[in-house]
PDB file of N, CA and C in Angstrom:
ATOM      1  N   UNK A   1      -8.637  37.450  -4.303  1.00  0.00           N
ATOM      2  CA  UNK A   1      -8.413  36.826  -5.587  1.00  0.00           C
ATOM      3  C   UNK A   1      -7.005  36.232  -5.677  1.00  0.00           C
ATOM      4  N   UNK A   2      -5.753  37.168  -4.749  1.00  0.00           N
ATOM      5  CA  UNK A   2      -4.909  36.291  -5.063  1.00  0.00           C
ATOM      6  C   UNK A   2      -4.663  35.159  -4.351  1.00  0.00           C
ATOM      7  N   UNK A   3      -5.041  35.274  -3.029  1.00  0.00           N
ATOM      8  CA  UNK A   3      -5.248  33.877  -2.776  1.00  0.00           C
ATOM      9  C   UNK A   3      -5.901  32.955  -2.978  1.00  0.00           C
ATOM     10  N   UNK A   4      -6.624  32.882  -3.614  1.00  0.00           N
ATOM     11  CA  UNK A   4      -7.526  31.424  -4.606  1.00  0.00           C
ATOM     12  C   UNK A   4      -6.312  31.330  -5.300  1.00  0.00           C
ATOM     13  N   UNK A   5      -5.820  32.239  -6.596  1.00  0.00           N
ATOM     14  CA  UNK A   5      -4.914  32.012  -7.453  1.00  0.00           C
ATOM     15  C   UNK A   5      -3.946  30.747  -7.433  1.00  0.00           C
ATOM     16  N   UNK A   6      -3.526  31.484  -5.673  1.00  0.00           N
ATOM     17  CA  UNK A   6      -2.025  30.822  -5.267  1.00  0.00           C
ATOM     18  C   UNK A   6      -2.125  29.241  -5.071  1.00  0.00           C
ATOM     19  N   UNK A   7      -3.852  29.503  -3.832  1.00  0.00           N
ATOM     20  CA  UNK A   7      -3.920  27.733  -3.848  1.00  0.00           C
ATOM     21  C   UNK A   7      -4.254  26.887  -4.740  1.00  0.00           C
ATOM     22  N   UNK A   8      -4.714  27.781  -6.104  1.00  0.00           N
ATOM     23  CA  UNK A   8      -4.979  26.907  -7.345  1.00  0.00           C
ATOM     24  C   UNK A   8      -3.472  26.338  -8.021  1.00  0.00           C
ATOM     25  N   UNK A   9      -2.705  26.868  -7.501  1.00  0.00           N
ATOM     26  CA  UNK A   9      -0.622  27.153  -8.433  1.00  0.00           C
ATOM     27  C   UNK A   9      -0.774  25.843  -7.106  1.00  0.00           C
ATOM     28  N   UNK A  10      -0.596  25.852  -6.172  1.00  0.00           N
ATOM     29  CA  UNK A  10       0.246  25.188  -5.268  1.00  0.00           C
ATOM     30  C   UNK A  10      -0.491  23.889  -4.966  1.00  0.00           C
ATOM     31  N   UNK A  11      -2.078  23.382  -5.475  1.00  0.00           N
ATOM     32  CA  UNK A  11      -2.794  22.509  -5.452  1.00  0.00           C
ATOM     33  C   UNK A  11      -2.248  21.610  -7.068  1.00  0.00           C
ATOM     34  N   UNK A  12      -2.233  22.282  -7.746  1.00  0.00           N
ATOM     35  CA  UNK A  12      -1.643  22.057  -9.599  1.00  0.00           C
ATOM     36  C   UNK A  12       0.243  21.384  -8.796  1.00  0.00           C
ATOM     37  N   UNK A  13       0.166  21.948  -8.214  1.00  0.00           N
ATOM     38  CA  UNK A  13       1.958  21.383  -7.971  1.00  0.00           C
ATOM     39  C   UNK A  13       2.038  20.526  -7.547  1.00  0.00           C
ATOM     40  N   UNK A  14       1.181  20.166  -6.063  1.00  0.00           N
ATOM     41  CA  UNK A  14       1.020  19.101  -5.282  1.00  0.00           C
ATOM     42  C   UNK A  14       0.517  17.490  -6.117  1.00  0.00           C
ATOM     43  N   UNK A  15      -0.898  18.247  -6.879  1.00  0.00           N
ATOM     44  CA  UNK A  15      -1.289  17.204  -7.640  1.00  0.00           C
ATOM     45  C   UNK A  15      -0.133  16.306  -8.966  1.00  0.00           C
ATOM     46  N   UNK A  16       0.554  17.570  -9.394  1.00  0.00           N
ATOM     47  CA  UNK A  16       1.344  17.242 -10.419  1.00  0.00           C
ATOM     48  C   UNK A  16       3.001  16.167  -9.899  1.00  0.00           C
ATOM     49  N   UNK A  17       3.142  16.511  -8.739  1.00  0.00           N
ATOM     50  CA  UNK A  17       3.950  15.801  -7.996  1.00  0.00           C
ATOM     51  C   UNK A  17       3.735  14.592  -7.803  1.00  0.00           C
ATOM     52  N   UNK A  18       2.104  13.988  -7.076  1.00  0.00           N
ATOM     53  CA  UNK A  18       1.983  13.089  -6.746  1.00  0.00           C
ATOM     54  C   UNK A  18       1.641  12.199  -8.128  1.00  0.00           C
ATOM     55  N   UNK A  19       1.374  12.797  -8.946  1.00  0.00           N
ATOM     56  CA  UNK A  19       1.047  12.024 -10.622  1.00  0.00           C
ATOM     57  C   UNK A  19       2.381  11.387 -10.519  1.00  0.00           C
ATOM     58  N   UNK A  20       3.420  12.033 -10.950  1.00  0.00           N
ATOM     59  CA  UNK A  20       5.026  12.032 -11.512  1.00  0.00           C
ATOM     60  C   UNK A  20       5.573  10.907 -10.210  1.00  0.00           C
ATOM     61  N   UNK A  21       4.926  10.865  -8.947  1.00  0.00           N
ATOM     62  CA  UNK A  21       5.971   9.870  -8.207  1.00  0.00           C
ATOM     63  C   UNK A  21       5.100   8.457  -8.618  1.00  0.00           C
ATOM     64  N   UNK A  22       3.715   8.721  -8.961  1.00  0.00           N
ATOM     65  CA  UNK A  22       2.832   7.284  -9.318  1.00  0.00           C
ATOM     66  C   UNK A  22       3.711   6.508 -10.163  1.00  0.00           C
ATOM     67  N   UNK A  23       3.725   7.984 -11.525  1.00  0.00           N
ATOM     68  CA  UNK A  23       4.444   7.015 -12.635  1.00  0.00           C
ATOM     69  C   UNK A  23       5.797   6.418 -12.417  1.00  0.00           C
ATOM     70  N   UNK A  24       6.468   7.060 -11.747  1.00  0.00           N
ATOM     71  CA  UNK A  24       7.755   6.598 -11.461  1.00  0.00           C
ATOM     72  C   UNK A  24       7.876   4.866 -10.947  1.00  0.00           C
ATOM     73  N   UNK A  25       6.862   4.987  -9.918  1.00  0.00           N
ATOM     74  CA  UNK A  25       6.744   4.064  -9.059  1.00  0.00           C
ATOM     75  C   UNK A  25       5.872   2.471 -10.078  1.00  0.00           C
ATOM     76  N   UNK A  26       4.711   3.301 -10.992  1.00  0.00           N
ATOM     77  CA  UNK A  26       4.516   2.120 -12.328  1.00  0.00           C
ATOM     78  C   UNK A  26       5.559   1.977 -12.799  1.00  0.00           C
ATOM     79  N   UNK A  27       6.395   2.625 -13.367  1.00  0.00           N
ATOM     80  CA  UNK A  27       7.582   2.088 -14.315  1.00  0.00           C
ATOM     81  C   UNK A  27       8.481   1.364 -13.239  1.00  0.00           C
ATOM     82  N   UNK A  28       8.527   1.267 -12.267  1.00  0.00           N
ATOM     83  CA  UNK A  28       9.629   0.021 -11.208  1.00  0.00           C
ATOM     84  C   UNK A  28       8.920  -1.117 -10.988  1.00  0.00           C
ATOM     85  N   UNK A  29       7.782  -0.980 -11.177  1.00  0.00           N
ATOM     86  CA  UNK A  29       7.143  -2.354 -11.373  1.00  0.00           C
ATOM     87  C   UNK A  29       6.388  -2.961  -9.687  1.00  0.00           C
ATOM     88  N   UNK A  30       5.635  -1.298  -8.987  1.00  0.00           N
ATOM     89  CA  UNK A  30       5.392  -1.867  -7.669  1.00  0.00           C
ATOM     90  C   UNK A  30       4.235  -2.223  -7.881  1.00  0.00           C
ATOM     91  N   UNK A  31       3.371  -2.259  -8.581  1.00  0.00           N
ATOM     92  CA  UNK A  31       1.454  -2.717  -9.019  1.00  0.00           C
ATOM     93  C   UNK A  31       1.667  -3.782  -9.663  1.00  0.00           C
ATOM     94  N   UNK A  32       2.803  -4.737  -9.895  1.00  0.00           N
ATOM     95  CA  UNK A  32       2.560  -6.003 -11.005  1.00  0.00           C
ATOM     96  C   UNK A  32       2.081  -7.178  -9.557  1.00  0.00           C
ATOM     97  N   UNK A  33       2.073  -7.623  -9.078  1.00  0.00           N
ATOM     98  CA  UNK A  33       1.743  -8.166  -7.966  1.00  0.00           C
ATOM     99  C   UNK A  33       0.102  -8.333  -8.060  1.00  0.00           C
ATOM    100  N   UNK A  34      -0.011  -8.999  -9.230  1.00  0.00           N
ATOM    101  CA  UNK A  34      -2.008  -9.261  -8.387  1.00  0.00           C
ATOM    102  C   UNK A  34      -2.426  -9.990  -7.924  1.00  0.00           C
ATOM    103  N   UNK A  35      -1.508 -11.740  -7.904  1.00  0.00           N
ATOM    104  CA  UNK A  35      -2.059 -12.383  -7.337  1.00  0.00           C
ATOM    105  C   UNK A  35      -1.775 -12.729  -5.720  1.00  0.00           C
ATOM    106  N   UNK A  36      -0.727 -12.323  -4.811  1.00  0.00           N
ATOM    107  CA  UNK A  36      -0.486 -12.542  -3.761  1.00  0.00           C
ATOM    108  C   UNK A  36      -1.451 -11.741  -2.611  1.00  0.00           C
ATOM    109  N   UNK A  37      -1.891 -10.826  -2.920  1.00  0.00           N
ATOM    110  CA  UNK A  37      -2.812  -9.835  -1.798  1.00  0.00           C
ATOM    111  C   UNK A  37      -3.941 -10.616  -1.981  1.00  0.00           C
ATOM    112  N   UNK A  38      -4.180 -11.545  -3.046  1.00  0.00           N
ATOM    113  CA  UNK A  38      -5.644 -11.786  -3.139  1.00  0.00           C
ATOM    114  C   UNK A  38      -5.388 -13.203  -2.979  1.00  0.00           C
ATOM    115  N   UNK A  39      -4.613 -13.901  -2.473  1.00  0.00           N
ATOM    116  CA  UNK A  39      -4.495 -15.192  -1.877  1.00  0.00           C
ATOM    117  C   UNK A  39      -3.905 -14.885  -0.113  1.00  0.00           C
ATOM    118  N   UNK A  40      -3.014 -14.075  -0.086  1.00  0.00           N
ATOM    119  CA  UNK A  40      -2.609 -14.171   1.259  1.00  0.00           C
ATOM    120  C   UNK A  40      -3.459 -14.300   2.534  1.00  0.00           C
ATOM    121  N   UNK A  41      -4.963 -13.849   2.298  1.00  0.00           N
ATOM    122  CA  UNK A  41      -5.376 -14.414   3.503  1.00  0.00           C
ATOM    123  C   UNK A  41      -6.035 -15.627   3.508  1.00  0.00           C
ATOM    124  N   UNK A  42      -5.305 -16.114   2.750  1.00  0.00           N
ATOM    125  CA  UNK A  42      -5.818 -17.522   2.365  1.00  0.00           C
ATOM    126  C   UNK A  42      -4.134 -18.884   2.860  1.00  0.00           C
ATOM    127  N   UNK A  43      -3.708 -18.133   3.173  1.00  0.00           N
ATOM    128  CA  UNK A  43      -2.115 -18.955   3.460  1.00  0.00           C
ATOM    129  C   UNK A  43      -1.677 -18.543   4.882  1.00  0.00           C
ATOM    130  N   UNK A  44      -1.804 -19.694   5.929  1.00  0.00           N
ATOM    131  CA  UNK A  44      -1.170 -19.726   7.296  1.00  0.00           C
ATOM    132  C   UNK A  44      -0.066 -19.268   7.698  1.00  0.00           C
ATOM    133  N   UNK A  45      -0.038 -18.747   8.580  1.00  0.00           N
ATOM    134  CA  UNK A  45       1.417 -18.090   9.229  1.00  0.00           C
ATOM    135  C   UNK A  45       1.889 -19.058  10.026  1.00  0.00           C
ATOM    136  N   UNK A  46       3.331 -19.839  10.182  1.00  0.00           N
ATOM    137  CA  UNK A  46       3.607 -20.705  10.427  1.00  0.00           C
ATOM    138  C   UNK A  46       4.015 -20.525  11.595  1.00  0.00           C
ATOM    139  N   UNK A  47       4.468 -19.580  12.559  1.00  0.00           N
ATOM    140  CA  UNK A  47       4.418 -19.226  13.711  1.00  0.00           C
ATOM    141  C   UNK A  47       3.316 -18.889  14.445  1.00  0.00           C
ATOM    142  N   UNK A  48       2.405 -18.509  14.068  1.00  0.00           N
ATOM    143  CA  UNK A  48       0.961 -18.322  14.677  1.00  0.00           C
ATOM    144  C   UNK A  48       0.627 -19.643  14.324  1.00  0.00           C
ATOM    145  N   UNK A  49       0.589 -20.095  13.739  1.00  0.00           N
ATOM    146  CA  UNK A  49       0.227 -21.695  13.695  1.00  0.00           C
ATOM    147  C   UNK A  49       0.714 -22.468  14.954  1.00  0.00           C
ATOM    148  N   UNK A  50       1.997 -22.484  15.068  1.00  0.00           N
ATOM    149  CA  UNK A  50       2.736 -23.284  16.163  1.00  0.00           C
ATOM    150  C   UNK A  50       2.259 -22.573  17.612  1.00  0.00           C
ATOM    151  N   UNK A  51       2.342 -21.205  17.825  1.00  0.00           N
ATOM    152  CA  UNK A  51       2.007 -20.652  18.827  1.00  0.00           C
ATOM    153  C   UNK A  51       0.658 -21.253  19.855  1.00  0.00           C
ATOM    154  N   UNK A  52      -0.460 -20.894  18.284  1.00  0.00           N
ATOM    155  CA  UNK A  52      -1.557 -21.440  18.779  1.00  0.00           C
ATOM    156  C   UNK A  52      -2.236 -22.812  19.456  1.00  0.00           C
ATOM    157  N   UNK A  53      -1.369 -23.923  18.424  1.00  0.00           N
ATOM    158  CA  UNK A  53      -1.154 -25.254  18.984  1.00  0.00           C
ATOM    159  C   UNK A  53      -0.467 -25.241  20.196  1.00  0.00           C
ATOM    160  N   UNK A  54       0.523 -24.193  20.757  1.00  0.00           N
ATOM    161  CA  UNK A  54       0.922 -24.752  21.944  1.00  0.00           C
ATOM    162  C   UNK A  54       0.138 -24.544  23.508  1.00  0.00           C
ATOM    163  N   UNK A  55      -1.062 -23.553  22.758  1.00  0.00           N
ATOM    164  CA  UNK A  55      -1.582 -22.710  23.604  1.00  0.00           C
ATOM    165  C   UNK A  55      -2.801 -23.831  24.050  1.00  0.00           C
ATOM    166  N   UNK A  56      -3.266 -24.861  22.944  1.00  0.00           N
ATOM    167  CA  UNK A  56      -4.312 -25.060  22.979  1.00  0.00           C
ATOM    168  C   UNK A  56      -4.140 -26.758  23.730  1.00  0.00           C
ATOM    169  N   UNK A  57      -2.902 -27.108  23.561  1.00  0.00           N
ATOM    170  CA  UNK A  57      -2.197 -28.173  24.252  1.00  0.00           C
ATOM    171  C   UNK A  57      -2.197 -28.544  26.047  1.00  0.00           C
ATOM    172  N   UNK A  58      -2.030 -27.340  26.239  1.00  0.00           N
ATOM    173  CA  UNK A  58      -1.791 -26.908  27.485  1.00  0.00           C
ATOM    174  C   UNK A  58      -2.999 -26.981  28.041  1.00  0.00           C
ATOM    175  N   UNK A  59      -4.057 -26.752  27.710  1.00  0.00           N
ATOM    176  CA  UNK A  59      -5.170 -26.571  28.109  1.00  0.00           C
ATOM    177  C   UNK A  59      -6.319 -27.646  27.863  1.00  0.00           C
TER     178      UNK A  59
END
């Protein structure tokens, strides 16, 4: 019994930790970002671009 107890105390801590660094991390403003993840694979990498052209030149 007391070990259920303990991992119920030390699961409540863990969980309560990772809440408190979320919010921290909402209030700095790292989730305002919605539109770039949902365009970026939509926008060329300009070195893989050039790379590839040189590859395909050659050949």
């Amino acid at each position: 019994m007391e070990v259920i107890l303990f991992l119920i105390i030390i699961s409540i801590l863990i969980s309560g930790s990772f809440l408190i660094v979320f919010f921290y991390m909402l209030k700095r403003g790292q989730f305002r970002d919605f539109k770039t993840p949902a365009v970026r694979i939509l926008l060329e990498d300009d070195n893989e671009t050039k790379t590839n052209n040189k590859g395909n030149q050659n050949g």
